[in-house]
C-alpha atoms as a PDB file:
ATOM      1  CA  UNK A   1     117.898 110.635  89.984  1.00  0.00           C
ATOM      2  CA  UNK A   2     121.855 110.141  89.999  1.00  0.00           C
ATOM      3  CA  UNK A   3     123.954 108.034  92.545  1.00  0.00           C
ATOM      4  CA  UNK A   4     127.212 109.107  94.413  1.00  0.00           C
ATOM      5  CA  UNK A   5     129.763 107.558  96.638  1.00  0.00           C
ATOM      6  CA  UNK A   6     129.845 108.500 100.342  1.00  0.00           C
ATOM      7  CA  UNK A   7     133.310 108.070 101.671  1.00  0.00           C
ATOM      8  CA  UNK A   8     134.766 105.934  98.942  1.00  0.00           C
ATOM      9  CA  UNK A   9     132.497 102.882  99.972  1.00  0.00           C
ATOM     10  CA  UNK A  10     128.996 103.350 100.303  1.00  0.00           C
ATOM     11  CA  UNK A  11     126.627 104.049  97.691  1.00  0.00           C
ATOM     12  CA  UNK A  12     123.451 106.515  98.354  1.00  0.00           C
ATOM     13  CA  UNK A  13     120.942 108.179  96.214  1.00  0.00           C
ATOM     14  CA  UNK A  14     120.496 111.608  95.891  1.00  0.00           C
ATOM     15  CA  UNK A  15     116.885 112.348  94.502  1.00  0.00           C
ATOM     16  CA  UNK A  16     116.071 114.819  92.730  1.00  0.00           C
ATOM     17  CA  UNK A  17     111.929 115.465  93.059  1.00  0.00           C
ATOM     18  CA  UNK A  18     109.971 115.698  90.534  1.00  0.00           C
ATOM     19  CA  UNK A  19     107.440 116.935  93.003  1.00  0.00           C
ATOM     20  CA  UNK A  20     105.789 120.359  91.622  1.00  0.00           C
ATOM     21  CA  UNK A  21     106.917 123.716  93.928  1.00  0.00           C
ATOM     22  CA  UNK A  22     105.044 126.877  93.893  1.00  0.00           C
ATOM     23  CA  UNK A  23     101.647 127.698  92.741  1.00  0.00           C
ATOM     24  CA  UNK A  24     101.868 124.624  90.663  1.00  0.00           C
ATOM     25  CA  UNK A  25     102.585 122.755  93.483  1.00  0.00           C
ATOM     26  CA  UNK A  26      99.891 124.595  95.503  1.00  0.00           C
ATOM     27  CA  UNK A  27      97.487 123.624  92.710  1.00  0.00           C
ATOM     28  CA  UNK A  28      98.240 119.715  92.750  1.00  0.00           C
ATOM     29  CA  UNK A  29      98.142 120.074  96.670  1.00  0.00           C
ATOM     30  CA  UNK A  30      95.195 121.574  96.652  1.00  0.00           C
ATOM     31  CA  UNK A  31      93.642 119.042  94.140  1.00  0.00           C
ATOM     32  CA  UNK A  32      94.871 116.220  96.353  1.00  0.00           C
ATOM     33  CA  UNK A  33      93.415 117.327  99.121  1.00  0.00           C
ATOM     34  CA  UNK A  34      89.476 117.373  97.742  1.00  0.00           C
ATOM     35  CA  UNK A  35      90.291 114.491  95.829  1.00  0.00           C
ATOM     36  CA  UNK A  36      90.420 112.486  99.511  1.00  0.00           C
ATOM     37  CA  UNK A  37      88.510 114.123 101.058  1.00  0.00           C
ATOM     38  CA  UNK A  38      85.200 113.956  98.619  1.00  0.00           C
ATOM     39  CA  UNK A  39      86.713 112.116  95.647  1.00  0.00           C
ATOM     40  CA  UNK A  40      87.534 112.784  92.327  1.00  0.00           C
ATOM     41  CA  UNK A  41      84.748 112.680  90.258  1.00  0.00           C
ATOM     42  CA  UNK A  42      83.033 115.268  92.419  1.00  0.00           C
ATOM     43  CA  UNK A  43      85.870 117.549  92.551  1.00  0.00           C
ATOM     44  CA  UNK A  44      85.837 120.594  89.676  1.00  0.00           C
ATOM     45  CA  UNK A  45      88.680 122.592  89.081  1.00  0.00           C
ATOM     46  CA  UNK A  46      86.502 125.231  90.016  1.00  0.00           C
ATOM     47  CA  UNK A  47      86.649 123.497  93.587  1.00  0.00           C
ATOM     48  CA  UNK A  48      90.369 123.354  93.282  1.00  0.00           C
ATOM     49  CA  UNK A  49      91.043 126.714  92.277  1.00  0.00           C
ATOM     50  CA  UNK A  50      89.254 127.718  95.781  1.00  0.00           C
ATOM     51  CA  UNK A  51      90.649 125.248  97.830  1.00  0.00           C
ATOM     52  CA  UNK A  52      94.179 126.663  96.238  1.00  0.00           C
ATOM     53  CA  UNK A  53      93.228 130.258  97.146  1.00  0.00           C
ATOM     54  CA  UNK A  54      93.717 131.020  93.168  1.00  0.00           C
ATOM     55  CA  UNK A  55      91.585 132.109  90.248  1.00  0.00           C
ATOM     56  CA  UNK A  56      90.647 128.999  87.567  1.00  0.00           C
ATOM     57  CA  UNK A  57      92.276 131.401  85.213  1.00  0.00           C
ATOM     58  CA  UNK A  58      95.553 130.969  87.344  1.00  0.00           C
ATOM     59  CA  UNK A  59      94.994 126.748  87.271  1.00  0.00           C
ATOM     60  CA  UNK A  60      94.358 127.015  83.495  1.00  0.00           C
ATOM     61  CA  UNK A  61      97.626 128.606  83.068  1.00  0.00           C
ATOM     62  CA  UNK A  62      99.557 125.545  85.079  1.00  0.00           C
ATOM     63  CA  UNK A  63      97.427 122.971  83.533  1.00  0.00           C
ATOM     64  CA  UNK A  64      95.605 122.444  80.501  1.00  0.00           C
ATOM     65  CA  UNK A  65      93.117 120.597  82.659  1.00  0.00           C
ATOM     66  CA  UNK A  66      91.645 118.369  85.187  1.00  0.00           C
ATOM     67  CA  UNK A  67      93.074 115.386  84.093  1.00  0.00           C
ATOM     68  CA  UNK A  68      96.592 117.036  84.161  1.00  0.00           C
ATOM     69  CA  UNK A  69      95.918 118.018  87.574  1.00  0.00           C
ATOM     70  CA  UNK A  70      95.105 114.413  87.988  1.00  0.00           C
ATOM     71  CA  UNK A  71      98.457 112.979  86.308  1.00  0.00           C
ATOM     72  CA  UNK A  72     100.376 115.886  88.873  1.00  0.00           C
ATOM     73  CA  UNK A  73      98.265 114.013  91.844  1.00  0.00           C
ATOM     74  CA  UNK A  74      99.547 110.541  91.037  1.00  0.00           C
ATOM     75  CA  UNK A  75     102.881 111.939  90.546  1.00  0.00           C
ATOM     76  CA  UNK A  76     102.727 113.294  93.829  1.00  0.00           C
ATOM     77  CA  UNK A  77     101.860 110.335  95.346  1.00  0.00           C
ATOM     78  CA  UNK A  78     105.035 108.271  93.463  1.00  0.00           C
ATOM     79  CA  UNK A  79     106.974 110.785  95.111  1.00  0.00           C
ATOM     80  CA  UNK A  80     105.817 109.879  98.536  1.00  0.00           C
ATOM     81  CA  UNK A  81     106.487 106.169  97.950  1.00  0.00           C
ATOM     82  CA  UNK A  82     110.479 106.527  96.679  1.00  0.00           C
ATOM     83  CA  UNK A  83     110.521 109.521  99.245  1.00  0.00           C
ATOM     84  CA  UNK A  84     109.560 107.190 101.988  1.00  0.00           C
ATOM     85  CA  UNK A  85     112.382 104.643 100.771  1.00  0.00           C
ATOM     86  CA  UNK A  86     115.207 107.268 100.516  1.00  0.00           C
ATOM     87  CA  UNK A  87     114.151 107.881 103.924  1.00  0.00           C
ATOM     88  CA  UNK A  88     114.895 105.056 105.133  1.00  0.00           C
ATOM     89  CA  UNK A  89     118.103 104.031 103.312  1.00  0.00           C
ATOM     90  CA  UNK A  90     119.489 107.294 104.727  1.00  0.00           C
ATOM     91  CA  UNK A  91     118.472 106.553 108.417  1.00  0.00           C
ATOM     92  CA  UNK A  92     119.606 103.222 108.099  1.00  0.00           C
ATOM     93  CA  UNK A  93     122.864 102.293 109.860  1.00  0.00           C
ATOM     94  CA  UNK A  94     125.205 100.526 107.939  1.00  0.00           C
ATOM     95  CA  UNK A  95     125.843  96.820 108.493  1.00  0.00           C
ATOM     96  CA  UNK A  96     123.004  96.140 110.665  1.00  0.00           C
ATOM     97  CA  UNK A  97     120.949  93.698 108.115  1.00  0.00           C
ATOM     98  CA  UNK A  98     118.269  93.126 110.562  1.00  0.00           C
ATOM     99  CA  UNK A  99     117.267  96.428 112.324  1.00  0.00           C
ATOM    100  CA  UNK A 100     117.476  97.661 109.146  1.00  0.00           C
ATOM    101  CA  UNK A 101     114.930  95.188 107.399  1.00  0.00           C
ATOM    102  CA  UNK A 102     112.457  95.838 110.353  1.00  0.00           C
ATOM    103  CA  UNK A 103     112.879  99.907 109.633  1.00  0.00           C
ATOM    104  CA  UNK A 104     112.073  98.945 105.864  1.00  0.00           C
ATOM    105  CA  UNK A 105     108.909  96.810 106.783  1.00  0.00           C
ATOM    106  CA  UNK A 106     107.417  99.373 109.216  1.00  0.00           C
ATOM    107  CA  UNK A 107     108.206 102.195 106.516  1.00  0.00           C
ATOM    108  CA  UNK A 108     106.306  99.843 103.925  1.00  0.00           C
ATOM    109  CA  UNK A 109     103.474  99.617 106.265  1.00  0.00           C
ATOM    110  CA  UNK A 110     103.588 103.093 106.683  1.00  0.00           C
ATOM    111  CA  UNK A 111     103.476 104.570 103.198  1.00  0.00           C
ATOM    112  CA  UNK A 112     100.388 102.109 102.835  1.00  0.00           C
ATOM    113  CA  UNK A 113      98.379 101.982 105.977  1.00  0.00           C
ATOM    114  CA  UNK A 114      97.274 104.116 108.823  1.00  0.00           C
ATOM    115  CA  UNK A 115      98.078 103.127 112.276  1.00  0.00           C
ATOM    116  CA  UNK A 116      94.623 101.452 112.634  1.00  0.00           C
ATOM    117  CA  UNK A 117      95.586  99.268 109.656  1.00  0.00           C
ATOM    118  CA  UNK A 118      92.977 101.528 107.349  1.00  0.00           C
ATOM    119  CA  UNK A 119      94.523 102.037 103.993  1.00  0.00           C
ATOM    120  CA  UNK A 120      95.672 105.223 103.185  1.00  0.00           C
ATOM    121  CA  UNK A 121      93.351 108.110 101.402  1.00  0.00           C
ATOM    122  CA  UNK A 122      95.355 107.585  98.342  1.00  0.00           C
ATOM    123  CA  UNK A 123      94.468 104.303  97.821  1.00  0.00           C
ATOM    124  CA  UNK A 124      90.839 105.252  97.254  1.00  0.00           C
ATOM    125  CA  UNK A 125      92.110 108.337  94.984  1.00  0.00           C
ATOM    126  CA  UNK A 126      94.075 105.638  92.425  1.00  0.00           C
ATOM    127  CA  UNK A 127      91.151 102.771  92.686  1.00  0.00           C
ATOM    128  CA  UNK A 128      88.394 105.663  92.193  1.00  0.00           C
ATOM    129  CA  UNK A 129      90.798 106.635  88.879  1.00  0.00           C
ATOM    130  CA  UNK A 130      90.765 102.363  88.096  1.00  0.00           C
ATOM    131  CA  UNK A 131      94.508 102.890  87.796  1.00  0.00           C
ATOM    132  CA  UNK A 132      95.809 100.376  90.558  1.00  0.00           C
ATOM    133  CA  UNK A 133      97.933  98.172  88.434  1.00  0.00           C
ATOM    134  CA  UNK A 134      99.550 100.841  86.529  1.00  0.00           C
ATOM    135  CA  UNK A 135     100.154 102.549  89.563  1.00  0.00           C
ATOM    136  CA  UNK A 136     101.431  99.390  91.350  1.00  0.00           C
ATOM    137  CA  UNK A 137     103.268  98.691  88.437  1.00  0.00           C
ATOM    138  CA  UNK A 138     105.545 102.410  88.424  1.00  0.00           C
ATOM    139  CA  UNK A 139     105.554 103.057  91.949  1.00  0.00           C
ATOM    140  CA  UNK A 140     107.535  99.506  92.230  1.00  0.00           C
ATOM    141  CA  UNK A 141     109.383 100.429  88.923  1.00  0.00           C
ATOM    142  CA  UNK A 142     110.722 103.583  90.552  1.00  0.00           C
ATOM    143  CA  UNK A 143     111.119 102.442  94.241  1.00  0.00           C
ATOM    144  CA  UNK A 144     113.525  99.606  92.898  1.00  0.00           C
ATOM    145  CA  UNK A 145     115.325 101.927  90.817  1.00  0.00           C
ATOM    146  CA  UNK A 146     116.060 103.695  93.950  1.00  0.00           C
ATOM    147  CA  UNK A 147     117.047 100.809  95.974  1.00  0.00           C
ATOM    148  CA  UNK A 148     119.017  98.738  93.214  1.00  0.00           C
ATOM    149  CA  UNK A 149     121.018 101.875  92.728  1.00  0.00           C
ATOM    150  CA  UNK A 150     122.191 102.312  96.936  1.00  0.00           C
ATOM    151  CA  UNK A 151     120.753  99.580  98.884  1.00  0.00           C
ATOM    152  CA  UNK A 152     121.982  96.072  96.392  1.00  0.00           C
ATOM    153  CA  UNK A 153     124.985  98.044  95.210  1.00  0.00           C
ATOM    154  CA  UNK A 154     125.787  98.441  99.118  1.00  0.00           C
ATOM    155  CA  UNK A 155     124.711  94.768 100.347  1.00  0.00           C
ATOM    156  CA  UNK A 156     127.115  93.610  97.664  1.00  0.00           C
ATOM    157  CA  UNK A 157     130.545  94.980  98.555  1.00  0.00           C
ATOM    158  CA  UNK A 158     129.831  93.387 101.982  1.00  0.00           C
ATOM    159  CA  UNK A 159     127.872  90.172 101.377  1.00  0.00           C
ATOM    160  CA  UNK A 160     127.745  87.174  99.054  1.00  0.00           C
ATOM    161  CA  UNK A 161     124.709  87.706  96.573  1.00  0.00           C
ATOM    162  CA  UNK A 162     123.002  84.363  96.857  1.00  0.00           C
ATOM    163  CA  UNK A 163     120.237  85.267  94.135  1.00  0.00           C
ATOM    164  CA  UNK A 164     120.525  85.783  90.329  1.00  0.00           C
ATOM    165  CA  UNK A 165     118.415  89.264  88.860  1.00  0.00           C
ATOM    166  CA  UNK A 166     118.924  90.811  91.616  1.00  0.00           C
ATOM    167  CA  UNK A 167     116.578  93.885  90.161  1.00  0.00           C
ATOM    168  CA  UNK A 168     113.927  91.341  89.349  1.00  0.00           C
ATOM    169  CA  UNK A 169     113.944  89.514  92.719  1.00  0.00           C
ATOM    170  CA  UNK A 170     113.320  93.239  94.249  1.00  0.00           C
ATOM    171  CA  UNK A 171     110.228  93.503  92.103  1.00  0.00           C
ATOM    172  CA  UNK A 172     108.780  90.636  93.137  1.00  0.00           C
ATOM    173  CA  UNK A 173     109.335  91.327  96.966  1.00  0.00           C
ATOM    174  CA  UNK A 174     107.525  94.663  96.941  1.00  0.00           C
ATOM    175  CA  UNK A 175     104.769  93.323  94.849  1.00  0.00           C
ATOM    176  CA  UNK A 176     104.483  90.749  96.700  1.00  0.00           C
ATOM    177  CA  UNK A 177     104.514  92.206 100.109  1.00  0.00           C
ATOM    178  CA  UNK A 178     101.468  94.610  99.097  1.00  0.00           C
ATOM    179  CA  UNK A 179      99.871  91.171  98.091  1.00  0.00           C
ATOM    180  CA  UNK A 180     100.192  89.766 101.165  1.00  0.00           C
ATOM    181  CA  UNK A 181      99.696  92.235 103.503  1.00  0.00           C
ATOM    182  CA  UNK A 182      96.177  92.649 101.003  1.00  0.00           C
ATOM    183  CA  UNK A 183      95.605  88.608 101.316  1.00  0.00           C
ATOM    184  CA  UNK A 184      96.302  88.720 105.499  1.00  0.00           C
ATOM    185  CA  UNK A 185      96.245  92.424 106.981  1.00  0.00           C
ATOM    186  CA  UNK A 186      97.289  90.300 110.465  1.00  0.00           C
ATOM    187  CA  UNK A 187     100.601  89.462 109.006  1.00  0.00           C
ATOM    188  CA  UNK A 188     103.347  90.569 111.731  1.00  0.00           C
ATOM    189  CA  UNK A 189     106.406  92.465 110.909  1.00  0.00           C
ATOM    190  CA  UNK A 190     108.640  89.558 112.030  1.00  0.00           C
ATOM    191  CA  UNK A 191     106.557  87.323 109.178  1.00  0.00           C
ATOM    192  CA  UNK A 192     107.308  89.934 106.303  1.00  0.00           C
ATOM    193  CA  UNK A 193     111.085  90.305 107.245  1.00  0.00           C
ATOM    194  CA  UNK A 194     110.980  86.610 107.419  1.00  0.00           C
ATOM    195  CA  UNK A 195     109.443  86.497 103.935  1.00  0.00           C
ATOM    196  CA  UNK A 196     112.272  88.930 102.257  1.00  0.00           C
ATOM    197  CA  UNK A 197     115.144  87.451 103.725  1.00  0.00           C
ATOM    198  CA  UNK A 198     114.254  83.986 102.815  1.00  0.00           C
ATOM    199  CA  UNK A 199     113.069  85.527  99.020  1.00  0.00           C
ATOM    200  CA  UNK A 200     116.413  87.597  98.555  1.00  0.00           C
ATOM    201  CA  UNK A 201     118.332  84.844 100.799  1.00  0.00           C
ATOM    202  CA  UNK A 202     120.056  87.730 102.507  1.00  0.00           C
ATOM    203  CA  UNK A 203     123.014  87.128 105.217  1.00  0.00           C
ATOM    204  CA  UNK A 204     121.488  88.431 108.410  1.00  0.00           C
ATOM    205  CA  UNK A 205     124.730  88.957 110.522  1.00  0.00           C
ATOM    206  CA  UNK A 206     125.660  92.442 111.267  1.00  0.00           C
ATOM    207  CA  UNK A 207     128.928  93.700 108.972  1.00  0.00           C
ATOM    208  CA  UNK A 208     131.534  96.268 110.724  1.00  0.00           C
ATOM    209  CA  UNK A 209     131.971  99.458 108.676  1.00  0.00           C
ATOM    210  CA  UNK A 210     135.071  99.832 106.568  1.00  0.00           C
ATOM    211  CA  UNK A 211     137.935 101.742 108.187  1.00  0.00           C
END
């Protein structure tokens, strides 16, 4: 990942994936596709191989196993998380604290939970694994890396920072949100922007663009 300036004042992130392309990417695809659908520990990469449309020799000679085609899965799925992020700092319209806090809760909700309020399939995938907290731990990790790097660089040019480690303060918001929302699935989306701009103390009027 590497930051740039947009127009002299506003910083954005330009990602580069480390999401797998081709017949690699077919393979992981493939993989995390069973893995939903009927779980890991029944899946064989015999099972991926057809669901890929490839031979096993052809997965053998992208992975040295399952359990790399497992590590490619997870990846995949870290991907979707900063993805969904970038996503949103790029729709967002500058200076507009608030509608942009709402997009950022509903695109949390989203990367997490259906809109019936089920969790998504991958949460099964990473509990079935028993590799929640080291997942919780990177996804936050490399979602804040993302947003310290555009989103607090940004907010600071424009606002007073009210809060000391900044970085840290980020890490507790998104770990704490997925708490919450865990602890009371009924929380409303006016509660959890309530929650972050009280935690990061942020200055909710909306800022004019430079000219």
């Amino acid at each position: 990942m590497k930051t740039h300036r947009v127009d002299g004042h506003t910083s954005r992130l330009s990602l580069e994936s480390r999401r797998l392309t081709g017949q690699a990417g077919q393979i992981a695809q493939a993989a995390r596709a069973l893995y939903e659908k009927k779980g890991v520990a029944k899946t064989t990469v015999k099972d991926i191989a057809a669901e890929a449309g490839v031979t096993r020799e052809l997965v053998y000679y992208y992975f040295h196993g399952k359990k790399e085609i497992t590590r490619a899965v997870l990846d995949d799925y870290i991907e979707d998380l900063v993805e969904s992020a970038m996503v949103w700092n790029e729709n967002r319209e500058f200076g507009k604290t608030r509608q942009s806090l709402r997009a950022c809760v509903q695109a949390f909700r989203r990367s997490l939970y259906d809109a019936a309020g089920n969790e998504r399939p991958m949460i099964r995938v990473i509990e079935e694994l028993g590799v929640r907290d080291a997942f919780d731990v990177r996804a936050v990790r490399e979602t804040v890396n993302a947003l310290d790097a555009c989103v607090a660089s940004e907010y600071a040019q424009f606002h007073k920072v009210e809060i000391e480690m900044v970085y840290e303060m980020f890490c507790v918001v998104i770990f704490g949100m997925v708490g919450l929302v865990k602890l009371n699935p009924a929380i409303t989306d006016e509660e959890l922007m309530k929650v972050v701009e009280q935690t990061l103390h942020l200055d909710m009027e909306d800022t004019e663009p430079p000219r």
